[in-house]
C-alpha atoms as a PDB file:
ATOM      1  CA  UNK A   1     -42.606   7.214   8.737  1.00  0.00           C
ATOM      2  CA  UNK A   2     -45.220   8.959  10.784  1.00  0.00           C
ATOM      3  CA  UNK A   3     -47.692   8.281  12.429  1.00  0.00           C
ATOM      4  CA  UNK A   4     -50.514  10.793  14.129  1.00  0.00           C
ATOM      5  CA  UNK A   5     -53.163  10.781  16.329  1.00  0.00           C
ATOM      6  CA  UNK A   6     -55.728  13.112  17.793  1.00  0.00           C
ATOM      7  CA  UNK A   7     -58.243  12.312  20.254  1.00  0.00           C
ATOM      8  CA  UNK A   8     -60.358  13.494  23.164  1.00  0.00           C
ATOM      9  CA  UNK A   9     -59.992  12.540  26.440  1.00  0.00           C
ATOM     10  CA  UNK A  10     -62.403  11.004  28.298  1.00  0.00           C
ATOM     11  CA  UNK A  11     -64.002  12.567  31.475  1.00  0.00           C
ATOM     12  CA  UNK A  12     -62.962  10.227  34.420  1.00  0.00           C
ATOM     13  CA  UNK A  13     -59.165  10.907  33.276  1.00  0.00           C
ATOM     14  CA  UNK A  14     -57.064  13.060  35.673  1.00  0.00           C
ATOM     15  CA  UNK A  15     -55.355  15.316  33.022  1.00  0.00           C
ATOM     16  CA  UNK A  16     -51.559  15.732  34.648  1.00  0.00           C
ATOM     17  CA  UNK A  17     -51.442  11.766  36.031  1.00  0.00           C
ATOM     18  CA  UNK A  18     -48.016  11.523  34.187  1.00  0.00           C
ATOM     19  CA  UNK A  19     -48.685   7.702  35.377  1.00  0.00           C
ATOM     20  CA  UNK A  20     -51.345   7.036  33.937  1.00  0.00           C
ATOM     21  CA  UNK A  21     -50.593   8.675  30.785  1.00  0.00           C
ATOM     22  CA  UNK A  22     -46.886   7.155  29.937  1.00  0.00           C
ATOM     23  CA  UNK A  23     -48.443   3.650  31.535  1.00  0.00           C
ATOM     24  CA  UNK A  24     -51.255   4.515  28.876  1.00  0.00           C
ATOM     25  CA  UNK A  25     -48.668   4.856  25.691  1.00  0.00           C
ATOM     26  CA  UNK A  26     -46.918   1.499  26.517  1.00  0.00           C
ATOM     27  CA  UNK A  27     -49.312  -0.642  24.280  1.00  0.00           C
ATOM     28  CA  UNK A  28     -48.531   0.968  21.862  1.00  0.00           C
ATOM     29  CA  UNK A  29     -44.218   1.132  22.336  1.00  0.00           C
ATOM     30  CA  UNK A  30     -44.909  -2.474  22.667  1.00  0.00           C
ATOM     31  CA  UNK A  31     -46.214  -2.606  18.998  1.00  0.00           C
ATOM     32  CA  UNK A  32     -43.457  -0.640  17.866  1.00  0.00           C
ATOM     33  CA  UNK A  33     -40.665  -2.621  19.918  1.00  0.00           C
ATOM     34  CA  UNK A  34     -42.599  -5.631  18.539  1.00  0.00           C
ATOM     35  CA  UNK A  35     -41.583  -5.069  15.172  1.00  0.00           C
ATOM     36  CA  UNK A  36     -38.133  -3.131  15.395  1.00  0.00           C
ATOM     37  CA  UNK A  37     -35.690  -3.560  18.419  1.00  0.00           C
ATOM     38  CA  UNK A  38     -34.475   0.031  17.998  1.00  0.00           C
ATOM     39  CA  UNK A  39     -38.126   1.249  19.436  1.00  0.00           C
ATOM     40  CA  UNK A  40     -38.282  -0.441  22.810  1.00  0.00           C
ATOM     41  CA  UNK A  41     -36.301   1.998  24.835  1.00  0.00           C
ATOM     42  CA  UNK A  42     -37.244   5.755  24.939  1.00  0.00           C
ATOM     43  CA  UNK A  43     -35.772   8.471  26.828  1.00  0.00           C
ATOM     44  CA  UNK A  44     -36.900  12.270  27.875  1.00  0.00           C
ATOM     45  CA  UNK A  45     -35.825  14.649  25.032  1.00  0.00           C
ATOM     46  CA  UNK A  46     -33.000  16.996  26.468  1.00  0.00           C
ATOM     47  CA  UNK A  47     -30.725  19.422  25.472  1.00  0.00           C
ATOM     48  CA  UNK A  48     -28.068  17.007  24.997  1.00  0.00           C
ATOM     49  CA  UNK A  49     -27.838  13.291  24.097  1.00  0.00           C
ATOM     50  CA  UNK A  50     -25.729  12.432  27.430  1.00  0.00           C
ATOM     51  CA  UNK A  51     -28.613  14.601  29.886  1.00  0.00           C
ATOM     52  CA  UNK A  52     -31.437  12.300  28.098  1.00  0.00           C
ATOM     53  CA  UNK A  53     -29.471   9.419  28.391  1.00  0.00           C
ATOM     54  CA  UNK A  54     -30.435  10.270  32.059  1.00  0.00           C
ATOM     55  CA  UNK A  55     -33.971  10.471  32.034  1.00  0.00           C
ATOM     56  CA  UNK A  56     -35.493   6.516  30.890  1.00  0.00           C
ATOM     57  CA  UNK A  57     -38.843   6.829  30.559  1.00  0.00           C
ATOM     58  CA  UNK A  58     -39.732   3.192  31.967  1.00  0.00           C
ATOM     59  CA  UNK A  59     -37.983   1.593  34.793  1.00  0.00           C
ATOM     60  CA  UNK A  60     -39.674  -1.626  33.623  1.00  0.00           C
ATOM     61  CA  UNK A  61     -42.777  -2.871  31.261  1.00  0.00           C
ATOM     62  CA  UNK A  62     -45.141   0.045  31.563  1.00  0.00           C
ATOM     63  CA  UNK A  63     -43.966   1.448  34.728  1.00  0.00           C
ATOM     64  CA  UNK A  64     -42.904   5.333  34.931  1.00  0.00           C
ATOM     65  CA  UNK A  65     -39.526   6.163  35.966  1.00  0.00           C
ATOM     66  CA  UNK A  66     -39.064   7.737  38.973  1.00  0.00           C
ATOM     67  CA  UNK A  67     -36.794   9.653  37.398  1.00  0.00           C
ATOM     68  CA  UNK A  68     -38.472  10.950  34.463  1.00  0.00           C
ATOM     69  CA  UNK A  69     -41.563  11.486  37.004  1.00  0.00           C
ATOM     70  CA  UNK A  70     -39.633  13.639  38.791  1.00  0.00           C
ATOM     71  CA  UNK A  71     -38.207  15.702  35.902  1.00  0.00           C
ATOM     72  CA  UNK A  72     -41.912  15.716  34.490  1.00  0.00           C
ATOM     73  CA  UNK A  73     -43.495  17.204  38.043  1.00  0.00           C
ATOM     74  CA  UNK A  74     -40.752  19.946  38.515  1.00  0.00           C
ATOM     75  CA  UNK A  75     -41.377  20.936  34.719  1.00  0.00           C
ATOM     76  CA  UNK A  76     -44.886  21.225  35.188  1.00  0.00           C
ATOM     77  CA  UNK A  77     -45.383  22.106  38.712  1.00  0.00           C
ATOM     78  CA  UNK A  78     -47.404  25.229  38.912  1.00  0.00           C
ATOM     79  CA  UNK A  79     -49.125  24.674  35.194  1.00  0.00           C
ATOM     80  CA  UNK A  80     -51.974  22.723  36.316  1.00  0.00           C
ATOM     81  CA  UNK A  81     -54.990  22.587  33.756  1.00  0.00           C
ATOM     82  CA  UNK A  82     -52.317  23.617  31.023  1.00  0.00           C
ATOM     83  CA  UNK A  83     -51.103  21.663  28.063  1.00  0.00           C
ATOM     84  CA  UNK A  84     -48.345  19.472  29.160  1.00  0.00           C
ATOM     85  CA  UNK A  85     -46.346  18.004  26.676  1.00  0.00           C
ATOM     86  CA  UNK A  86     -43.710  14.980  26.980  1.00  0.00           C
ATOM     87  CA  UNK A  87     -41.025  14.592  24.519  1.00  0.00           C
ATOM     88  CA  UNK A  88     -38.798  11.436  23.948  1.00  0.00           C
ATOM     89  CA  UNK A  89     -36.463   9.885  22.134  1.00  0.00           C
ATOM     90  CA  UNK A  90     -35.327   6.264  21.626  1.00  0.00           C
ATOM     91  CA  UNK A  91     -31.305   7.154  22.238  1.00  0.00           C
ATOM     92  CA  UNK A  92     -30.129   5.975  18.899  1.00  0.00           C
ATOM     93  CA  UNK A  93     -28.033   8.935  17.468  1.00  0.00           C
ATOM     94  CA  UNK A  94     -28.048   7.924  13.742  1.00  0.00           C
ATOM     95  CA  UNK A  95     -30.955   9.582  11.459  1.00  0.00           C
ATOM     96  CA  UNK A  96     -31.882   6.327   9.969  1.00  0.00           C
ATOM     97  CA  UNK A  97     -32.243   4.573  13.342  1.00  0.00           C
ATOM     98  CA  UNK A  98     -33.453   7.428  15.153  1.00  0.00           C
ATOM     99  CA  UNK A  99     -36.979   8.265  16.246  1.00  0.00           C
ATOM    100  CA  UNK A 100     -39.178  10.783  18.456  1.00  0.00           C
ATOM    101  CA  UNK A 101     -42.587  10.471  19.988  1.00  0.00           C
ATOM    102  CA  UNK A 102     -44.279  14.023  21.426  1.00  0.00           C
ATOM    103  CA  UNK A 103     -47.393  12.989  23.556  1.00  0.00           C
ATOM    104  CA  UNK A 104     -49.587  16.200  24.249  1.00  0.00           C
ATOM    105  CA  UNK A 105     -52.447  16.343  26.900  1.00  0.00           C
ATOM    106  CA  UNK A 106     -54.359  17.879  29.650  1.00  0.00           C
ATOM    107  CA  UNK A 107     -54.790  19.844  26.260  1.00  0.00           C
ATOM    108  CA  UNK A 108     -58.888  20.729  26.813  1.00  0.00           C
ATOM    109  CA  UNK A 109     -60.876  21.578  25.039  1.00  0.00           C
ATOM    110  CA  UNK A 110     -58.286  20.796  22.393  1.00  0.00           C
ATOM    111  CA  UNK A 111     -58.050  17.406  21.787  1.00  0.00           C
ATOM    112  CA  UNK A 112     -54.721  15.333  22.855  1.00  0.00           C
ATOM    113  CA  UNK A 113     -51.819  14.360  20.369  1.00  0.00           C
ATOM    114  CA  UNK A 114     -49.808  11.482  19.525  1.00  0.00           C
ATOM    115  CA  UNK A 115     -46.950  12.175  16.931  1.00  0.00           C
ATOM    116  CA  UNK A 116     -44.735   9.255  16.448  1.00  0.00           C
ATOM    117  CA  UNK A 117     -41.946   9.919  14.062  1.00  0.00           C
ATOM    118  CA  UNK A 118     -39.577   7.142  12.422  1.00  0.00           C
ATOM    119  CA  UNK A 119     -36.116   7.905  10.649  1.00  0.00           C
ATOM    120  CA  UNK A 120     -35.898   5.859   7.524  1.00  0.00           C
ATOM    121  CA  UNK A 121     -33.119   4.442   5.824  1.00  0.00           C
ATOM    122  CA  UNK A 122     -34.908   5.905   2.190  1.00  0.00           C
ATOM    123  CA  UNK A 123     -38.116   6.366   1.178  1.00  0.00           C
ATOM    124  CA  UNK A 124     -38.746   2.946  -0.777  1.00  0.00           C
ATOM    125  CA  UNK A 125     -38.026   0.985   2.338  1.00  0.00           C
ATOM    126  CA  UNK A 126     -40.129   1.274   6.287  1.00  0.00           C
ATOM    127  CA  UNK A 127     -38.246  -0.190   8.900  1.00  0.00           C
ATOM    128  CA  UNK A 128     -41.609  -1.708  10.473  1.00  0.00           C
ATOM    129  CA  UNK A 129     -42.658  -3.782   7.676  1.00  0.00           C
ATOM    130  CA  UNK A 130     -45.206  -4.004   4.687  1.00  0.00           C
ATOM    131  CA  UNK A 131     -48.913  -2.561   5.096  1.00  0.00           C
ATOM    132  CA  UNK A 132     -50.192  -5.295   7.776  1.00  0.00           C
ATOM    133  CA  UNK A 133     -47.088  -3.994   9.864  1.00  0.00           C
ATOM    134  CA  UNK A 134     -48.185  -0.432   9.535  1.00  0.00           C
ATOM    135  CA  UNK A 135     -51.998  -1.480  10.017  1.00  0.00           C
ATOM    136  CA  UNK A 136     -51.078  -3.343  13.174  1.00  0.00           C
ATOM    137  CA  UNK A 137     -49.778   0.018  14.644  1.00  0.00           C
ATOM    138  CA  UNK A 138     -52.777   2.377  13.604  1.00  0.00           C
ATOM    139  CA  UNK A 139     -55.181   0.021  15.235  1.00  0.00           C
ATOM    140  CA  UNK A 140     -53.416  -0.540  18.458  1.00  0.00           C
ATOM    141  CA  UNK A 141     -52.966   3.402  18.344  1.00  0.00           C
ATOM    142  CA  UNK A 142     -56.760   2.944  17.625  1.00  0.00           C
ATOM    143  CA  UNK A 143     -57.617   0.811  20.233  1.00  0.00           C
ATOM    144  CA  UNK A 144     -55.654   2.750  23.141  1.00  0.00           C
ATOM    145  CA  UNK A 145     -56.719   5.743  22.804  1.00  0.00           C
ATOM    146  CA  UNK A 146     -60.506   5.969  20.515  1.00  0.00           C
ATOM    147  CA  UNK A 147     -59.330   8.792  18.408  1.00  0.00           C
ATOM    148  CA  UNK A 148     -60.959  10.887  15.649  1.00  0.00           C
ATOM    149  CA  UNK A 149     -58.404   9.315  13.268  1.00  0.00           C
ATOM    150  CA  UNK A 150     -54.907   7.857  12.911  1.00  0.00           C
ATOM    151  CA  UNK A 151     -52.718   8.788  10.115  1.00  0.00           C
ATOM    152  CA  UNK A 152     -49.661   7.161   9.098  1.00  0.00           C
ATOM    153  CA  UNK A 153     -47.284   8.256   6.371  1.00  0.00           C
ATOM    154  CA  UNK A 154     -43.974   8.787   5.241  1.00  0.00           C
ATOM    155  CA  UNK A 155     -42.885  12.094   6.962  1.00  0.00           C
ATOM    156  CA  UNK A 156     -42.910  14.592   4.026  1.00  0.00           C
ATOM    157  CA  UNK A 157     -47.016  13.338   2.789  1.00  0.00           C
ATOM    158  CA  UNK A 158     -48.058  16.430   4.518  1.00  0.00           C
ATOM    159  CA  UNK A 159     -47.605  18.525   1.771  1.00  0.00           C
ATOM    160  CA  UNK A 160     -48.546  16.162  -0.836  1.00  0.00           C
ATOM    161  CA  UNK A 161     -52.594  15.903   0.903  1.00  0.00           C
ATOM    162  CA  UNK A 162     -55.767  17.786  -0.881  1.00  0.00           C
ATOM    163  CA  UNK A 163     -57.028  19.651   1.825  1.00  0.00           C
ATOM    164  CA  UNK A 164     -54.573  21.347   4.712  1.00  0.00           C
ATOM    165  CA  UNK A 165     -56.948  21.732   7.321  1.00  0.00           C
ATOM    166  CA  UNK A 166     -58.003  18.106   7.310  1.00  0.00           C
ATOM    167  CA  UNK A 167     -55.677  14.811   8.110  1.00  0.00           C
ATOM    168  CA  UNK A 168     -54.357  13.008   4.817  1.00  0.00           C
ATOM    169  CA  UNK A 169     -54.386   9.614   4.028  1.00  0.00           C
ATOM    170  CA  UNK A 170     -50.992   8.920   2.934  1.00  0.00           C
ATOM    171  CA  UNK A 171     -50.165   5.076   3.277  1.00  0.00           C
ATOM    172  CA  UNK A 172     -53.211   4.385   5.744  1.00  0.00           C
ATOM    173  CA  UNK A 173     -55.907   6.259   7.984  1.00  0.00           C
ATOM    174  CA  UNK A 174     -58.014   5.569  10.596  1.00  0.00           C
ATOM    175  CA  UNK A 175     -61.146   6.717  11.244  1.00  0.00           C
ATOM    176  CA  UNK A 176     -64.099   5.997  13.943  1.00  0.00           C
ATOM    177  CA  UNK A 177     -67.072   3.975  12.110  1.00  0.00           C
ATOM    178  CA  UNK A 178     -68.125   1.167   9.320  1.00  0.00           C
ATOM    179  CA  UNK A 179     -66.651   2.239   5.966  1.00  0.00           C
ATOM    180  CA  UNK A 180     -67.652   0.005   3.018  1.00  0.00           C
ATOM    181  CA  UNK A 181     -65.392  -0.177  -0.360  1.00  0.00           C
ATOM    182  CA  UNK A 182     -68.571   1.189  -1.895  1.00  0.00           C
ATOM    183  CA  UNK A 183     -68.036   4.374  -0.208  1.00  0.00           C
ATOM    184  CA  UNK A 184     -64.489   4.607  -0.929  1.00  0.00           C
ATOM    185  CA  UNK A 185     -63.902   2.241  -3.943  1.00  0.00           C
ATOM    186  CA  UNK A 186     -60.060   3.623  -4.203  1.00  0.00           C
ATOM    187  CA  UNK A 187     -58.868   2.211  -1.220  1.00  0.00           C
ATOM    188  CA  UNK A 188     -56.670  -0.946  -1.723  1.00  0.00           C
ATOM    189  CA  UNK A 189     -57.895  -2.278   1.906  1.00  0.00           C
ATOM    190  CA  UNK A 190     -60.711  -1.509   4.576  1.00  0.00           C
ATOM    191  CA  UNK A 191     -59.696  -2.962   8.056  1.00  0.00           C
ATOM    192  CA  UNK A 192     -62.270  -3.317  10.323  1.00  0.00           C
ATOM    193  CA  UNK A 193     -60.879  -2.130  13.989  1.00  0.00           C
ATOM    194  CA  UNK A 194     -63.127  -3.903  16.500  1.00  0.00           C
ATOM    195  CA  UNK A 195     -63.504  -3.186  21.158  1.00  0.00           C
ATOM    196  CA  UNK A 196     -63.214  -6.143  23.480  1.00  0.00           C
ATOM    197  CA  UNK A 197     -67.022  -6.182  22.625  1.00  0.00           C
ATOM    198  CA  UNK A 198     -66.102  -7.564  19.028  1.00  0.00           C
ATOM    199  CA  UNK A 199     -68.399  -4.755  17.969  1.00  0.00           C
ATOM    200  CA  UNK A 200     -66.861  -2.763  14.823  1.00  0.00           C
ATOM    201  CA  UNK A 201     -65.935   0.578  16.360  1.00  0.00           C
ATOM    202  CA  UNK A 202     -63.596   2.052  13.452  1.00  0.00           C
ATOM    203  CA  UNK A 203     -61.849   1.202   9.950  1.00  0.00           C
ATOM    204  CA  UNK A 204     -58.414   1.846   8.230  1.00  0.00           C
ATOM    205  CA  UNK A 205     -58.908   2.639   4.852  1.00  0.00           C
ATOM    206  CA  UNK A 206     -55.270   1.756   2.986  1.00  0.00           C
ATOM    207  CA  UNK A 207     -54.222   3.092  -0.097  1.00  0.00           C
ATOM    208  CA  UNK A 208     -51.410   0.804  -1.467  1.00  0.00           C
ATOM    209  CA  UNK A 209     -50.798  -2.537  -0.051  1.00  0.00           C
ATOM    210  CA  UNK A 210     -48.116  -4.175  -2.994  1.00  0.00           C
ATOM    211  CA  UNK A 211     -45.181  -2.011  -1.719  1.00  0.00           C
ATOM    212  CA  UNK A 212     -44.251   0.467   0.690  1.00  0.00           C
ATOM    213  CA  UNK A 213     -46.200   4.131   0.457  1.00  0.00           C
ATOM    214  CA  UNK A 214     -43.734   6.495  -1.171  1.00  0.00           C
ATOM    215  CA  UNK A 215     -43.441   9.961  -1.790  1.00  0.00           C
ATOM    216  CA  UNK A 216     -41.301   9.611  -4.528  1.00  0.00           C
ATOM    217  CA  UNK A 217     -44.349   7.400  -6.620  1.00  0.00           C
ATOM    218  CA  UNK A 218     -46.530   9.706  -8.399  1.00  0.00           C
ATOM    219  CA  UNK A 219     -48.974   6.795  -8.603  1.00  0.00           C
ATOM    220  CA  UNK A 220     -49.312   6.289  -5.184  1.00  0.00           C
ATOM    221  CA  UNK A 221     -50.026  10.128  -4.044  1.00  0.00           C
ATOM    222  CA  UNK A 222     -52.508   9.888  -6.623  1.00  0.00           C
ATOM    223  CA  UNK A 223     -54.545   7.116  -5.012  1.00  0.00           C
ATOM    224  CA  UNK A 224     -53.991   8.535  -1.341  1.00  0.00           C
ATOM    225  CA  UNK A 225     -55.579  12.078  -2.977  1.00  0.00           C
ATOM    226  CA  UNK A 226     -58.302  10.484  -4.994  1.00  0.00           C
ATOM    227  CA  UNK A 227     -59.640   8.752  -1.161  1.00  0.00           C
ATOM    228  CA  UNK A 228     -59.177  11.894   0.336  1.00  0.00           C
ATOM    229  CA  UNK A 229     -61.430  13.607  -2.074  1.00  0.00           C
ATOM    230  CA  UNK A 230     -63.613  10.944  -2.324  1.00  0.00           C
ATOM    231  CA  UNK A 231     -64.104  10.812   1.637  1.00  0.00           C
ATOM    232  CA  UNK A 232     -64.859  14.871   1.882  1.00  0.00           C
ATOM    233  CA  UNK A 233     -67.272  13.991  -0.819  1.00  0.00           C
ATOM    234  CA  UNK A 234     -69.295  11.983   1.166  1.00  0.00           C
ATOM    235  CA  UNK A 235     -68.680  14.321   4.203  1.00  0.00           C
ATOM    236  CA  UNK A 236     -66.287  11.489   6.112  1.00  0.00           C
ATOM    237  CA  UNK A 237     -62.582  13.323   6.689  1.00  0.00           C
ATOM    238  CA  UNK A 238     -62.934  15.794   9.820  1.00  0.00           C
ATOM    239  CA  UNK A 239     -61.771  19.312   9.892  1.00  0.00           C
ATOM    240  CA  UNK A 240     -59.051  19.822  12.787  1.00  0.00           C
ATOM    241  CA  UNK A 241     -61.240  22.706  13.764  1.00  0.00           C
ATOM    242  CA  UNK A 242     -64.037  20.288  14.395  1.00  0.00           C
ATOM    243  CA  UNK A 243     -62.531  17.565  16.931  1.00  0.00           C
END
């Protein structure tokens, strides 16, 4: 499973605060710890497993490591106003358990990435749960960091989508704004994604919500393609050369 995220930063945020950033993405490791065990402990990618193994990102609930800082401010020490981009890993060395996360900012005018990447045990089966699971991530994702969408889907949908230079649906997508089921009459669920002001500020438009999204079901690429077409119809799925 995958999950991705693009969004713009806002202004007030210093770009390299490695604090603020990692303290930023712990909502959402919570989530993911919250409904697998194997996701609450992440390390710095390294070249091997014993270096990482080095390197915890959090030295407790949400708080930076100095360690990791340290590695993090040497790496980027005289790149200021460039991309910076921190890789980690949740130290379990089996495929199926395994599982990456690649954060990308200070990325102007570019917008910032989150790529969260799951190994599976096969590709009937997602070791967070049904579609409420997978809904519960996208709109803390959502929530956390206002994006121009959220896409989750098994890791290989990327090739399956309509349109290449536009996010897929897959098994679920997220996008800023009200979206009725008369707009996208496909979808098998809207959910509404609401601020602390209860106000409405996005919806997740599923696409199957009886079993887990698979790339192996013909049926259910169909009905992720057939909202993707029907949301560039009406002018709703952003270009990536537009965020």
């Amino acid at each position: 499973m995958k999950f991705v995220a693009q969004y713009i930063e806002q202004r007030d945020i210093v770009p390299s605060d490695f604090n603020f950033h990692l303290t930023r993405l712990w909502s959402v490791i919570e989530a993911l710890a919250g409904k697998d065990a194997r996701l609450a402990e992440w390390f710095l990618q390294a070249n091997t497993v014993a270096e990482a193994r080095l390197y915890p990102i959090y030295e407790q609930k949400a708080l930076l490591s100095p360690a990791a800082k340290a590695v993090l401010d040497e790496q980027y020490r005289n790149e200021k106003g460039h991309p910076k981009a921190v890789g980690m890993w949740n130290g379990e060395s089996v495929k199926k358990d395994g599982a990456s996360i690649m954060l990308i900012f200070d990325n102007s005018p570019m917008p910032g990435d989150l790529d969260i990447t799951l190994g599976e045990e096969n590709t009937t089966v997602c070791r967070l749960g049904d579609f409420n699971a997978i809904a519960q991530i996208v709109s803390t994702i959502a929530s956390v960091y206002m994006p121009a969408y959220v896409a989750a889907a098994p890791r290989t949908y990327s090739s399956k989508r309509v349109f290449d230079d536009k996010p897929g649906v897959g098994w679920m997508l997220y996008l800023p704004g009200v979206i009725t089921i008369q707009q996208v009459p496909e979808a098998r669920a809207l959910i509404p994604v609401h601020a602390a002001s209860k106000r409405q500020t996005g919806t997740i438009i599923v696409s199957v919500t009886d079993a887990v999204f698979s790339v192996d079901n013909p049926e259910h690429i169909e009905i992720a393609n057939r909202i993707e077409i029907r949301l560039v119809d009406q002018h709703l799925l952003p270009r990536y050369v537009d965020l």
